[in-house]
PDB file of N, CA and C in Angstrom:
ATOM      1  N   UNK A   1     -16.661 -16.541  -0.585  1.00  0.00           N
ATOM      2  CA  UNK A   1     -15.279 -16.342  -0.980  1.00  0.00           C
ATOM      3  C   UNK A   1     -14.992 -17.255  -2.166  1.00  0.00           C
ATOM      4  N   UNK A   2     -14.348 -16.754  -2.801  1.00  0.00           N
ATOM      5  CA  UNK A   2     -13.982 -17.667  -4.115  1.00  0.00           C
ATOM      6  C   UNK A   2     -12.943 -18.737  -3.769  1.00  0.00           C
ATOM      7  N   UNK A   3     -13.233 -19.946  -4.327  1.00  0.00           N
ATOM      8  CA  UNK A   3     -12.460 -21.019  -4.026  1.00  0.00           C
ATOM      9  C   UNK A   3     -10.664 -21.065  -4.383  1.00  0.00           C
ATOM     10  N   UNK A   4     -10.536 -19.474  -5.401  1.00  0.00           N
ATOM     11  CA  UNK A   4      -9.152 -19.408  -6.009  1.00  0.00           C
ATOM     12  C   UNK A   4      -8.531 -18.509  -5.050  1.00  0.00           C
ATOM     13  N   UNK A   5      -9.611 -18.048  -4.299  1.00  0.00           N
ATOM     14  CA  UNK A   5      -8.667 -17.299  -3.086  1.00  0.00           C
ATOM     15  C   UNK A   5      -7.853 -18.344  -1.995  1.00  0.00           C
ATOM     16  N   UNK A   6      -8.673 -19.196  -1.347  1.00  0.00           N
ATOM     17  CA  UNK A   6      -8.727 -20.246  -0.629  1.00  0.00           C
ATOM     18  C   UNK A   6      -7.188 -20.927  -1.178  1.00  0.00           C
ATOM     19  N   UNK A   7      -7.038 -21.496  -2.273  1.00  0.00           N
ATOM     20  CA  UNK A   7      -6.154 -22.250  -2.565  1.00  0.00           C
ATOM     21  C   UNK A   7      -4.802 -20.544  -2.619  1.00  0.00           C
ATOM     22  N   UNK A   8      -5.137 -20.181  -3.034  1.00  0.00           N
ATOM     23  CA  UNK A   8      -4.005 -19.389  -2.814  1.00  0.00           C
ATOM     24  C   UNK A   8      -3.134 -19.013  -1.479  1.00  0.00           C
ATOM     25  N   UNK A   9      -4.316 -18.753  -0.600  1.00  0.00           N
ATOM     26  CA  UNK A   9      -4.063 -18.654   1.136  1.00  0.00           C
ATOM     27  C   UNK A   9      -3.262 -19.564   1.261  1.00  0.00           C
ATOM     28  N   UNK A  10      -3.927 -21.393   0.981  1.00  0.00           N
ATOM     29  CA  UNK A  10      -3.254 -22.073   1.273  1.00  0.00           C
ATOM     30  C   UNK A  10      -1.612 -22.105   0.430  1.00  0.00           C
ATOM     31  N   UNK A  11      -1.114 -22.353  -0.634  1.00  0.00           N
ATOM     32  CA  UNK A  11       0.197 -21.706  -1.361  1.00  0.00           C
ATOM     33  C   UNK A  11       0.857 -20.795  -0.195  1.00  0.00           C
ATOM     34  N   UNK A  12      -0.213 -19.432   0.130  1.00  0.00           N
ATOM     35  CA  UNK A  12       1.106 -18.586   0.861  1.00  0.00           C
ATOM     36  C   UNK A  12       1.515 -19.104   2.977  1.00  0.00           C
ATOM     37  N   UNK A  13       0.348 -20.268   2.736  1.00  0.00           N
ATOM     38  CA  UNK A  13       0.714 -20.517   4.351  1.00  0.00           C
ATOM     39  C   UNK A  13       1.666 -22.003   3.979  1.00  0.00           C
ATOM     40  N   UNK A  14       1.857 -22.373   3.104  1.00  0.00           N
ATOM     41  CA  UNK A  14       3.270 -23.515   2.438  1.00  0.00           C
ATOM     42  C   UNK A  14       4.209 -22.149   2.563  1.00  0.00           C
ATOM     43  N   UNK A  15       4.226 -22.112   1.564  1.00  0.00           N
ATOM     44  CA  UNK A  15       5.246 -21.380   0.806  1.00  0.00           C
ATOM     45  C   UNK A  15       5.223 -19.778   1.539  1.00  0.00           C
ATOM     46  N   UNK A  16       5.502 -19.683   2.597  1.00  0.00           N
ATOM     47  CA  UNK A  16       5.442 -17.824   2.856  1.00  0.00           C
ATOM     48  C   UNK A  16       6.277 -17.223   1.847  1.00  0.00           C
ATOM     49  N   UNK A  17       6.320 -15.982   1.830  1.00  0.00           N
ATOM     50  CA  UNK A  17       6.854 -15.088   1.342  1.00  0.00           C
ATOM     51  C   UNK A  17       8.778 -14.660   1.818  1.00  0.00           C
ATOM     52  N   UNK A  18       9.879 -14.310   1.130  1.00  0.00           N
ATOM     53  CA  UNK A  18      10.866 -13.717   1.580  1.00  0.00           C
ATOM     54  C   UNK A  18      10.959 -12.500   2.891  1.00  0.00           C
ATOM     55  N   UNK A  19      11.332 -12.508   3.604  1.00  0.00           N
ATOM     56  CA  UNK A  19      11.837 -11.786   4.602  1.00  0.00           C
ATOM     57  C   UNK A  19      12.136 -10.493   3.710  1.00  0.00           C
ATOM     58  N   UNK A  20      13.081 -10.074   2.635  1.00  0.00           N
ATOM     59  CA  UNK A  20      13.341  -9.546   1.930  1.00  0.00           C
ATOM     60  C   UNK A  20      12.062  -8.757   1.142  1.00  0.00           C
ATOM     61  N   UNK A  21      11.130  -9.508   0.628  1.00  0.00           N
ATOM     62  CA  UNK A  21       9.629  -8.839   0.357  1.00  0.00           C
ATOM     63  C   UNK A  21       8.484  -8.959   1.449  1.00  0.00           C
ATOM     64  N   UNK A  22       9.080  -9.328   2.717  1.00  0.00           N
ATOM     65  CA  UNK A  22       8.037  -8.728   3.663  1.00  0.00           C
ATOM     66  C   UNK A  22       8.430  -7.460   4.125  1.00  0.00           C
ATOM     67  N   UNK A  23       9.597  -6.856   4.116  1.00  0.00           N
ATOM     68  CA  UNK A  23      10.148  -5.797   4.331  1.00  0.00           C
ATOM     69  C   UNK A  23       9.810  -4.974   3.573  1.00  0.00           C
ATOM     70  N   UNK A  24      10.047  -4.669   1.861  1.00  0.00           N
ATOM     71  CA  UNK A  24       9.868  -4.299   0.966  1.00  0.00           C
ATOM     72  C   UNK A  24       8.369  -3.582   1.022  1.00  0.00           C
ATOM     73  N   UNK A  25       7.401  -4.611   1.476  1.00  0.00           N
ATOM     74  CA  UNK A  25       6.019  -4.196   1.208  1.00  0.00           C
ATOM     75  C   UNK A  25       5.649  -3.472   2.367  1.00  0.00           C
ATOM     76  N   UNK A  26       6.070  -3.644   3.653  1.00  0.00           N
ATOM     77  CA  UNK A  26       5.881  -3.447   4.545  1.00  0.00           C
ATOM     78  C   UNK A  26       6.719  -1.785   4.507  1.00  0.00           C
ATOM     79  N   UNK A  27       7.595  -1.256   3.931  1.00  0.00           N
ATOM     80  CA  UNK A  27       7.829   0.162   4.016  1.00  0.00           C
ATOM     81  C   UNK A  27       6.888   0.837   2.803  1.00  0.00           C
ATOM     82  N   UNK A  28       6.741   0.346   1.682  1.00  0.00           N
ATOM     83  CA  UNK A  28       5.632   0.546   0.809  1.00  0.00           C
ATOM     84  C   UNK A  28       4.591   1.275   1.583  1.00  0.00           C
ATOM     85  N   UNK A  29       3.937   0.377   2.314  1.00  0.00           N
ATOM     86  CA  UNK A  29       2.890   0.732   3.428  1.00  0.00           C
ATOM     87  C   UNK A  29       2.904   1.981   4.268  1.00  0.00           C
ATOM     88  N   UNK A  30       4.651   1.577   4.815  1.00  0.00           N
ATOM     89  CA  UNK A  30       4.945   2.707   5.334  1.00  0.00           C
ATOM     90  C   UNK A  30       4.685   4.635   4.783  1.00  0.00           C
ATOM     91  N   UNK A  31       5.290   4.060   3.862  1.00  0.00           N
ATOM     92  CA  UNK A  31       5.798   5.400   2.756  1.00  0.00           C
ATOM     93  C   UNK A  31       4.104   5.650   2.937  1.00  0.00           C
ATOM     94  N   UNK A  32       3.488   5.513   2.402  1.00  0.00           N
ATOM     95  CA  UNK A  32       1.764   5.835   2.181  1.00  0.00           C
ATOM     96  C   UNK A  32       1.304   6.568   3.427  1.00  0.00           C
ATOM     97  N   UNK A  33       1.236   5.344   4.474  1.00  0.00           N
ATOM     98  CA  UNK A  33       0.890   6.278   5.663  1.00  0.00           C
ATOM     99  C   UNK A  33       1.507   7.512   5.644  1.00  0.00           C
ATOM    100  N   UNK A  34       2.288   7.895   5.933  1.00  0.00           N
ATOM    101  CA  UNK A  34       3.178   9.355   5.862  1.00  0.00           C
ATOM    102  C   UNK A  34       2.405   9.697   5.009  1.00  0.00           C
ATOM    103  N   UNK A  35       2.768  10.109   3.694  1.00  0.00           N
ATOM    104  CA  UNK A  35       2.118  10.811   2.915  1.00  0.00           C
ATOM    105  C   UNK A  35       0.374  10.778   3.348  1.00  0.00           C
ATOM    106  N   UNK A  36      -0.062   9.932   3.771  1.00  0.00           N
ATOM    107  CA  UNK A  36      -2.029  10.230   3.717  1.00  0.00           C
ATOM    108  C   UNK A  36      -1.640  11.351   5.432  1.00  0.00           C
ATOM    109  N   UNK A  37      -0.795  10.904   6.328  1.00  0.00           N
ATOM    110  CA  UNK A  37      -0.747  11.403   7.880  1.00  0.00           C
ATOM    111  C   UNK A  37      -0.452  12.854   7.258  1.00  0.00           C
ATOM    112  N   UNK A  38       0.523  13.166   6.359  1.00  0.00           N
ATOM    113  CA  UNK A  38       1.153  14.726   5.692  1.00  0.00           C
ATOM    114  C   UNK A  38      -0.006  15.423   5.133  1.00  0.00           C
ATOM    115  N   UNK A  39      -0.703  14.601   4.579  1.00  0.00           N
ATOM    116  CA  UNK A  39      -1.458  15.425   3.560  1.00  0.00           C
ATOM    117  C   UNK A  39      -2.970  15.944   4.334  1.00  0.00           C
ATOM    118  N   UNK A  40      -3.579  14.454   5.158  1.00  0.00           N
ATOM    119  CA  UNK A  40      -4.616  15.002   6.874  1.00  0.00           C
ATOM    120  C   UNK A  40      -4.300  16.021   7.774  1.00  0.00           C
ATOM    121  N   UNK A  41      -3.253  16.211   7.776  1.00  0.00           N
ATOM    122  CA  UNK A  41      -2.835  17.395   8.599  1.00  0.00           C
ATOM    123  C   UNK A  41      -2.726  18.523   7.952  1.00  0.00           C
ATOM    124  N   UNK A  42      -2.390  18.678   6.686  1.00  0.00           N
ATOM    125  CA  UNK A  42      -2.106  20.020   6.269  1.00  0.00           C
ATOM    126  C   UNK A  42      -0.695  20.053   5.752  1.00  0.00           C
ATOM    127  N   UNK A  43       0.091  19.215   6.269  1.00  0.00           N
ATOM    128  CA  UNK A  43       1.538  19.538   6.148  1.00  0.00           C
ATOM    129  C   UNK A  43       2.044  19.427   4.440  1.00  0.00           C
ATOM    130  N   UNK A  44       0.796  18.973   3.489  1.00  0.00           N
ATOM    131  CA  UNK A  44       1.710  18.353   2.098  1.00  0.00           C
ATOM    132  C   UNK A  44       1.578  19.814   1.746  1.00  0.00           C
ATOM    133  N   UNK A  45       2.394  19.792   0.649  1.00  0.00           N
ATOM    134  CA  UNK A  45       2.742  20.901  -0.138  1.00  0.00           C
ATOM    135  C   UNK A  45       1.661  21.308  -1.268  1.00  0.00           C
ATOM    136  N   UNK A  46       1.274  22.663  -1.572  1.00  0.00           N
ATOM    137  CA  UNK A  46       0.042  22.747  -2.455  1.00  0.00           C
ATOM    138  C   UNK A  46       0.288  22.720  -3.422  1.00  0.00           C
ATOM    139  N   UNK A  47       1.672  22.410  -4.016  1.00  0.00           N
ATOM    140  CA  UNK A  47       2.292  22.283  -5.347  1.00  0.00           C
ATOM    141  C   UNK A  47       2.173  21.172  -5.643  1.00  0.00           C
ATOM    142  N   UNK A  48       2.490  20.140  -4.675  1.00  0.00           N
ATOM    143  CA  UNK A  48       2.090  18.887  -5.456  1.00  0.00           C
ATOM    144  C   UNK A  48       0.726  18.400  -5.403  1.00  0.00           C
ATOM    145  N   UNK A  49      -0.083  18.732  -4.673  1.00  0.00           N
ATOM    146  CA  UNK A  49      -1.492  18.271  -5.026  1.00  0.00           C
ATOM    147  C   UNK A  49      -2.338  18.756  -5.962  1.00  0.00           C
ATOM    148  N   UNK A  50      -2.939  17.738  -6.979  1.00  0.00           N
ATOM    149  CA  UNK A  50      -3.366  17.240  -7.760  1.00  0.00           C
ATOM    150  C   UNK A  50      -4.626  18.436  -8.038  1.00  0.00           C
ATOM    151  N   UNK A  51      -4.864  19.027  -9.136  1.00  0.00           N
ATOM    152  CA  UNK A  51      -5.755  20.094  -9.759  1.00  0.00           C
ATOM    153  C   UNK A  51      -6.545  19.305 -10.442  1.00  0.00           C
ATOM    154  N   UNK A  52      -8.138  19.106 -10.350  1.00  0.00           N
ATOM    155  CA  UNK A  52      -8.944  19.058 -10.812  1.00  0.00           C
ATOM    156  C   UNK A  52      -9.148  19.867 -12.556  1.00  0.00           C
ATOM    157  N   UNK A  53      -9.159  18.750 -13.223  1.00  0.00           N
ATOM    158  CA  UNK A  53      -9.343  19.366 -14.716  1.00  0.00           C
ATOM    159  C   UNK A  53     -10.837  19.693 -14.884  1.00  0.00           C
ATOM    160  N   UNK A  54     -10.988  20.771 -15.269  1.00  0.00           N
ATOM    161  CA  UNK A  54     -12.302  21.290 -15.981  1.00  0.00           C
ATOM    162  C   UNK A  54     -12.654  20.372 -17.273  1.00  0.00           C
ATOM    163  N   UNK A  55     -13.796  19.718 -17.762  1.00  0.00           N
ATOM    164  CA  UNK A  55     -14.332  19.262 -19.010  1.00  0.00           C
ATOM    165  C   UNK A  55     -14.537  20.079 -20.068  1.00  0.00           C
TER     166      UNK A  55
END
C-alpha cells in the first residue's frame, strides 16, 4: 500500500467527513444501484442504452 494512502486514512479518521457529504455520497451510491438493479433485470429503457459505434 502506498504510504500516501496511509496518511490520508489517517486525516479521514481525525478529521471525518460532514454528515451532510456522508449522505450526499451515500444516495450517489444509491442512485447507481437502481440503475445497474433496472438495467440486470431488463427493466431500463432501450432508448437510453448506449449504441455501439461502428469504426
Amino acid at each position: 500500500m502506498n504510504p500516501r494512502w496511509l496518511l490520508r486514512m489517517s486525516q479521514w479518521a481525525r478529521n471525518p467527513p460532514s454528515a451532510g457529504r456522508v449522505k450526499f455520497v451515500a444516495a450517489i451510491v444509491g442512485v447507481l444501484l437502481v440503475v445497474f438493479a433496472l438495467e440486470h433485470f431488463g427493466l431500463w429503457p432501450e432508448g437510453l442504452t448506449a449504441q455501439r459505434m461502428r469504426p
